[in-house]
Protein backbone atom coordinates (compact mmCIF):
# COMPACT_ATOMS: atom_id res chain seq x y z
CA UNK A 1 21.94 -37.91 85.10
CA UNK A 2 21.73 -36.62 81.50
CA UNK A 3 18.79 -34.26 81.01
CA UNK A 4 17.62 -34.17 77.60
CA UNK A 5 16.41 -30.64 75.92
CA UNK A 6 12.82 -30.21 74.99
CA UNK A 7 12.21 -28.97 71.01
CA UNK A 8 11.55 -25.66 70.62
CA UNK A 9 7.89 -25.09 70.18
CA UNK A 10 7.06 -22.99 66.76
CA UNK A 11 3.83 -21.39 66.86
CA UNK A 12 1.36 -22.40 64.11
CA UNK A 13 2.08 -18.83 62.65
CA UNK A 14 5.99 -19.53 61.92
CA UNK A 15 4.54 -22.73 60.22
CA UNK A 16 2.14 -20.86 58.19
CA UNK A 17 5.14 -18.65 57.25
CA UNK A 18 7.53 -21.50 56.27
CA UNK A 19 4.46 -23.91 54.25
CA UNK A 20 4.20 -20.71 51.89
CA UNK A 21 7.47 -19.73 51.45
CA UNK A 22 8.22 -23.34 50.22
CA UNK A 23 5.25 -23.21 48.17
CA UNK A 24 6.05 -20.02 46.48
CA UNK A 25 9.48 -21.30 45.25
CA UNK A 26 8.10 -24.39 44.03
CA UNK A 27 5.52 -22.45 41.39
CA UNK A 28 8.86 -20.70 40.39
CA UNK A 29 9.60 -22.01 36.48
CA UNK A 30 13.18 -23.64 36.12
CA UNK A 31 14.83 -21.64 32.95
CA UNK A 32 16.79 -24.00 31.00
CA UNK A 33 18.15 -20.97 28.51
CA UNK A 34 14.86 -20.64 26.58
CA UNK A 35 10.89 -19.87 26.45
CA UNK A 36 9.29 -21.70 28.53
CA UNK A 37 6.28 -24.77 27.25
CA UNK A 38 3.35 -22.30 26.95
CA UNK A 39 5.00 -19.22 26.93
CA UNK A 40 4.03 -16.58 24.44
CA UNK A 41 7.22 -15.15 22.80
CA UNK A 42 7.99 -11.36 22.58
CA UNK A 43 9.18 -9.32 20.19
CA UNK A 44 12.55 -7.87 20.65
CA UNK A 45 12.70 -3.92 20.82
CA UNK A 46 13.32 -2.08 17.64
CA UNK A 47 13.04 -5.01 15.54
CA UNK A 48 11.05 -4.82 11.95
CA UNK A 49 7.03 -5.37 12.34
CA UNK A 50 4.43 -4.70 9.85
CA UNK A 51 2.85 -1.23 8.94
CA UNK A 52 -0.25 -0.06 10.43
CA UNK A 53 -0.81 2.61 8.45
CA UNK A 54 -3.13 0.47 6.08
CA UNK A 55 -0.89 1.26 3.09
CA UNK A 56 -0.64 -2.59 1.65
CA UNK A 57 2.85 -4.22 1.40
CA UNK A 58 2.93 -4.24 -2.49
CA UNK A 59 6.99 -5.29 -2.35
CA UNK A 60 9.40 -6.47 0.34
CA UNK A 61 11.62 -3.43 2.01
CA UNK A 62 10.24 -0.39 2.94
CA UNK A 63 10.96 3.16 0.86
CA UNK A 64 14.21 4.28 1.84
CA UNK A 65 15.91 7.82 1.45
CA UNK A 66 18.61 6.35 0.88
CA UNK A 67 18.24 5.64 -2.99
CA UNK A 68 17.84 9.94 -3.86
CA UNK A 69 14.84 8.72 -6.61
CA UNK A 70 11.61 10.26 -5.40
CA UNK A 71 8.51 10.23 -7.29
CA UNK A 72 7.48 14.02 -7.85
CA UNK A 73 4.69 14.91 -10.12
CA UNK A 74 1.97 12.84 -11.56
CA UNK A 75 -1.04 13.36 -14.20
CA UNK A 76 -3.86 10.91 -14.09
CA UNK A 77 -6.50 13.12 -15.19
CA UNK A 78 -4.95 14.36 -18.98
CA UNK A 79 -7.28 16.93 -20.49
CA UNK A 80 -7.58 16.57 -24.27
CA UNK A 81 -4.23 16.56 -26.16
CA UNK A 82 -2.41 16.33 -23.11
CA UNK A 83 -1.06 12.79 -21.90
CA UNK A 84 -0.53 11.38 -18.60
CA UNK A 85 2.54 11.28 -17.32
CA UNK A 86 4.57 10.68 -14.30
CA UNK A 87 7.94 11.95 -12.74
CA UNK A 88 10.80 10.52 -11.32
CA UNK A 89 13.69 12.99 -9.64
CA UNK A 90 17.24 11.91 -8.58
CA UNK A 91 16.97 14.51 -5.11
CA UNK A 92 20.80 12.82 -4.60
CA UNK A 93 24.18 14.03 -4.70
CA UNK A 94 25.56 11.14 -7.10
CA UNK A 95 24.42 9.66 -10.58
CA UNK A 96 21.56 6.61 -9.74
CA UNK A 97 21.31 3.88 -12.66
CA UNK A 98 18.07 3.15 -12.98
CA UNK A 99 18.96 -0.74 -14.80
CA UNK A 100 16.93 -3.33 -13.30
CA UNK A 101 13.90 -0.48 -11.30
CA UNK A 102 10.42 -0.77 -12.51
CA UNK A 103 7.61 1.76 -12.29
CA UNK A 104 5.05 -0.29 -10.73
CA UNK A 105 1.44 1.07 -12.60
CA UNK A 106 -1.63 -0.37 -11.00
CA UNK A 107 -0.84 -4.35 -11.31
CA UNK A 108 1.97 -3.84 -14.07
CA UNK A 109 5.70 -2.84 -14.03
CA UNK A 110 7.80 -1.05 -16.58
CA UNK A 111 10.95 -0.93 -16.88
CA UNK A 112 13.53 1.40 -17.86
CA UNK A 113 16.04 -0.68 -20.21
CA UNK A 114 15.40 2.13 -22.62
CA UNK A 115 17.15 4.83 -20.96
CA UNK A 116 20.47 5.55 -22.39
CA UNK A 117 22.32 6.22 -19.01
CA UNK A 118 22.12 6.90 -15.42
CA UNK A 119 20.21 9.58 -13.72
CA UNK A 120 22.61 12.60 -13.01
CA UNK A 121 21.64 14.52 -9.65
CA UNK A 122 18.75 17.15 -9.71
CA UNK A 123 17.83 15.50 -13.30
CA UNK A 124 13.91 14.63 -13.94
CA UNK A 125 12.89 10.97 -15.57
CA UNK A 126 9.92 11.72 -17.18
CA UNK A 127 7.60 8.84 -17.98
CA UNK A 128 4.86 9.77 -20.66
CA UNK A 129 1.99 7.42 -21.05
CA UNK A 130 2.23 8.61 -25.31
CA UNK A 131 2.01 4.44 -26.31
CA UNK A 132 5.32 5.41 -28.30
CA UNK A 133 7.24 3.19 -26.65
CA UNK A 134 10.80 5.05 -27.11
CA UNK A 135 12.65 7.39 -25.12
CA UNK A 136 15.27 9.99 -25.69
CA UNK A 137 17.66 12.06 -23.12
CA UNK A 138 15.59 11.72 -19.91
CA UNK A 139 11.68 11.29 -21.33
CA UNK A 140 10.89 7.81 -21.52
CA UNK A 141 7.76 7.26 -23.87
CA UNK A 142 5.77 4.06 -22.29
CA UNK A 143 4.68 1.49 -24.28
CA UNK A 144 0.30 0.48 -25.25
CA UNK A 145 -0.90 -1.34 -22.56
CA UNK A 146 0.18 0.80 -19.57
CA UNK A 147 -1.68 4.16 -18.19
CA UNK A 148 -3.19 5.86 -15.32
CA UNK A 149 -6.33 5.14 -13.71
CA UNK A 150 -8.56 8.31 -13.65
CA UNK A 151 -10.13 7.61 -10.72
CA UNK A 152 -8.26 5.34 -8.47
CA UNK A 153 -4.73 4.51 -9.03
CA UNK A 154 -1.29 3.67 -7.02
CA UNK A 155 2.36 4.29 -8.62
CA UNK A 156 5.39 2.81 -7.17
CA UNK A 157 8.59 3.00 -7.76
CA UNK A 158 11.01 -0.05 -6.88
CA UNK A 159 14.82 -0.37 -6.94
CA UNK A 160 16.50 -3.83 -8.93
CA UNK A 161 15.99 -5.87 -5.55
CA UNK A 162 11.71 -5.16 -5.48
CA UNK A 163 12.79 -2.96 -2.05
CA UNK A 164 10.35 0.63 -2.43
CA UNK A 165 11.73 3.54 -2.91
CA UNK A 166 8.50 5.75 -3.25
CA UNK A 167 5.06 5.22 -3.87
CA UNK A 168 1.82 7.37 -4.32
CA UNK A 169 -1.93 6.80 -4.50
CA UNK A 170 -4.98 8.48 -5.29
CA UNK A 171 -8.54 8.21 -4.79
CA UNK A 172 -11.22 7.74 -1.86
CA UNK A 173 -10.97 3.86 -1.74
CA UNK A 174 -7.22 3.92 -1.90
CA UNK A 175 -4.89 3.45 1.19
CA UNK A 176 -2.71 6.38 2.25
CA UNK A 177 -4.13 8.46 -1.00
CA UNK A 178 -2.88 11.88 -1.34
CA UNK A 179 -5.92 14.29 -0.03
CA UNK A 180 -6.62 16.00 -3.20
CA UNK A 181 -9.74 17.78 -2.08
CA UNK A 182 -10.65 21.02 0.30
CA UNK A 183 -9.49 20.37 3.68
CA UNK A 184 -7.71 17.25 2.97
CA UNK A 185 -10.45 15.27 1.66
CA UNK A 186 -10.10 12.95 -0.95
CA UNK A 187 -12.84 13.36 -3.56
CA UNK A 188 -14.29 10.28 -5.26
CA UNK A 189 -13.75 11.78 -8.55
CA UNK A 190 -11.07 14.21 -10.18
CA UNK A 191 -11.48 17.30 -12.74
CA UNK A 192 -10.15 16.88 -16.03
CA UNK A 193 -5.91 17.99 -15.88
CA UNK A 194 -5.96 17.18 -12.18
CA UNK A 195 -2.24 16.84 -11.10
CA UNK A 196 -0.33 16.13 -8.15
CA UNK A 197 2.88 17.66 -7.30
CA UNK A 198 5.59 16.74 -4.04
CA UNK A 199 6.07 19.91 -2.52
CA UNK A 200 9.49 21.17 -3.36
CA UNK A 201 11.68 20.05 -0.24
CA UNK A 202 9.37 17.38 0.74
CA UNK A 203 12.17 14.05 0.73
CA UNK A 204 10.35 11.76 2.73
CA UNK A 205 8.75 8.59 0.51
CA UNK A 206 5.62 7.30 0.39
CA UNK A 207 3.97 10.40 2.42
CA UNK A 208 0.92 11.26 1.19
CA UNK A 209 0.70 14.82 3.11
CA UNK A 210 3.68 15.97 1.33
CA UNK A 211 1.79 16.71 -2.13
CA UNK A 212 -0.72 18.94 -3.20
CA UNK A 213 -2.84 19.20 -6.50
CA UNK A 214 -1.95 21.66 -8.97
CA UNK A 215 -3.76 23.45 -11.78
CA UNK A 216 -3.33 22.41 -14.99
CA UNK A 217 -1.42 25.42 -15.69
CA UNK A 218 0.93 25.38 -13.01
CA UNK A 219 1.75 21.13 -13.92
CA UNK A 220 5.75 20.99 -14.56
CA UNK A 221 6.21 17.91 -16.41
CA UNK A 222 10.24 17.37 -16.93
CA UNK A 223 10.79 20.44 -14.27
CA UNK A 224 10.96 21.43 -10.75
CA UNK A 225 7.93 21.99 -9.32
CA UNK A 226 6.93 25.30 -7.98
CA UNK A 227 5.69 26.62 -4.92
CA UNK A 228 1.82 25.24 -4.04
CA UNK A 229 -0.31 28.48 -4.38
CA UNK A 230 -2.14 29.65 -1.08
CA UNK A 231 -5.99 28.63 -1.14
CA UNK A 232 -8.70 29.95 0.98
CA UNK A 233 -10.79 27.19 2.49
CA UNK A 234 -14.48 28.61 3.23
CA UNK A 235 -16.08 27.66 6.53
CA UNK A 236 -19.31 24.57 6.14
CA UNK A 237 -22.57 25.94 5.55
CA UNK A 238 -24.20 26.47 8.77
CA UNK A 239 -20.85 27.14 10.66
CA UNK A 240 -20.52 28.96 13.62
CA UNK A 241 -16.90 30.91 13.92
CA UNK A 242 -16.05 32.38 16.94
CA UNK A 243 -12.94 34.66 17.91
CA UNK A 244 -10.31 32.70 19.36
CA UNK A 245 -10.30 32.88 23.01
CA UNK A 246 -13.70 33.71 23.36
């Protein structure tokens, strides 16, 4: 006689096991080599995303050391019988021709089609806002119709292909302005002959941190610009000071 074998009996707990492990794998998406329908895409590491700095994208590219022109000194305050200007340094080790860059003032650019050759290393452009429209060696007189804003103002300075090379701003509504005032305040208005200087050294564009305000007397239009003086910053009224460690 043949005897026949019972099944083996699974207790409801192996079932419970087995119905979820099934499960599981089902809610498992089937990648067919890209996002899936829903799917929020990522970013890949390192690549380019906008600044958050609040400093508005006024060209495509960001500045770049690369180039060796930095902006250096500017004048948007000229006391009487001086003129605005601003200055353009070549901080590289090879001659930079500046055909086809434009100073970018407020909303308009100008060009430099006047200058009569490239920018050797360690030479100064400087830009004078005179309305004589000429230039000669490395001062290039701007035409009427272009100057500084006294108050608030941005200068940029952009290479042939619109990429930034440097760029500088003043005043308290102005993103990323250079702090002109005591203790890195910026003031909402400026004394007459206020100047601002890149501190000799200082290579990195559009840095804000990196200049200081000079007196009028210690401006350096066409030169290299000396050491900032030391200030003294005196404590707020009502200030309490106590010895360190106390």
């Amino acid at each position: 006689m043949r005897v026949r074998r019972a099944a083996p009996a699974f207790s409801p707990f192996v079932w419970l096991v087995a119905t979820a492990l099934v499960l599981g794998a089902c809610d498992q998406p089937i990648s067919s080599g890209g996002p899936t329908s829903g799917a929020v895409p990522t970013r890949p590491a390192g690549s380019a995303v906008a600044a958050t700095s609040g400093v508005p994208p006024a060209s495509s590219g960001q500045p770049s050391v690369s180039s060796g022109l930095l902006l250096t000194e500017v004048r948007f305050v000229p006391l009487g019988g001086d003129h605005a200007f601003v200055e353009i340094s070549n901080v590289g080790s090879t001659a930079i021709d500046l055909a086809g860059a434009v100073l970018r003032v407020g909303a308009k650019d100008l060009r430099f089609d006047r200058l009569a050759g490239p920018l050797a290393p360690a030479a100064i452009l400087l830009v004078q806002f005179d309305t004589l429209d000429s230039s000669e060696g490395t001062v290039l007189h701007a035409p009427a119709g272009f100057d500084l804003a006294p108050d608030i103002g941005t200068v940029e300075l952009l290479d042939s292909a619109g990429v930034t090379l440097d760029r500088v701003a003043w005043g308290s509504a102005q993103a990323a302005a250079v702090p002109t005032g005591s203790g890195g305040i910026v003031p909402d208005a400026f004394e007459a002959g206020t100047t601002i200087a890149r501190s000799p050294g200082a290579t990195e564009p559009g840095q804000p941190d990196d200049w200081v305000v000079t007196a009028r007397a210690d401006a350096s239009p066409g030169e290299p610009n000396p050491m900032p003086t030391v200030s003294v910053m005196l404590p707020l009224s009502g200030a309490i000071l106590e010895p360190s460690g106390a």
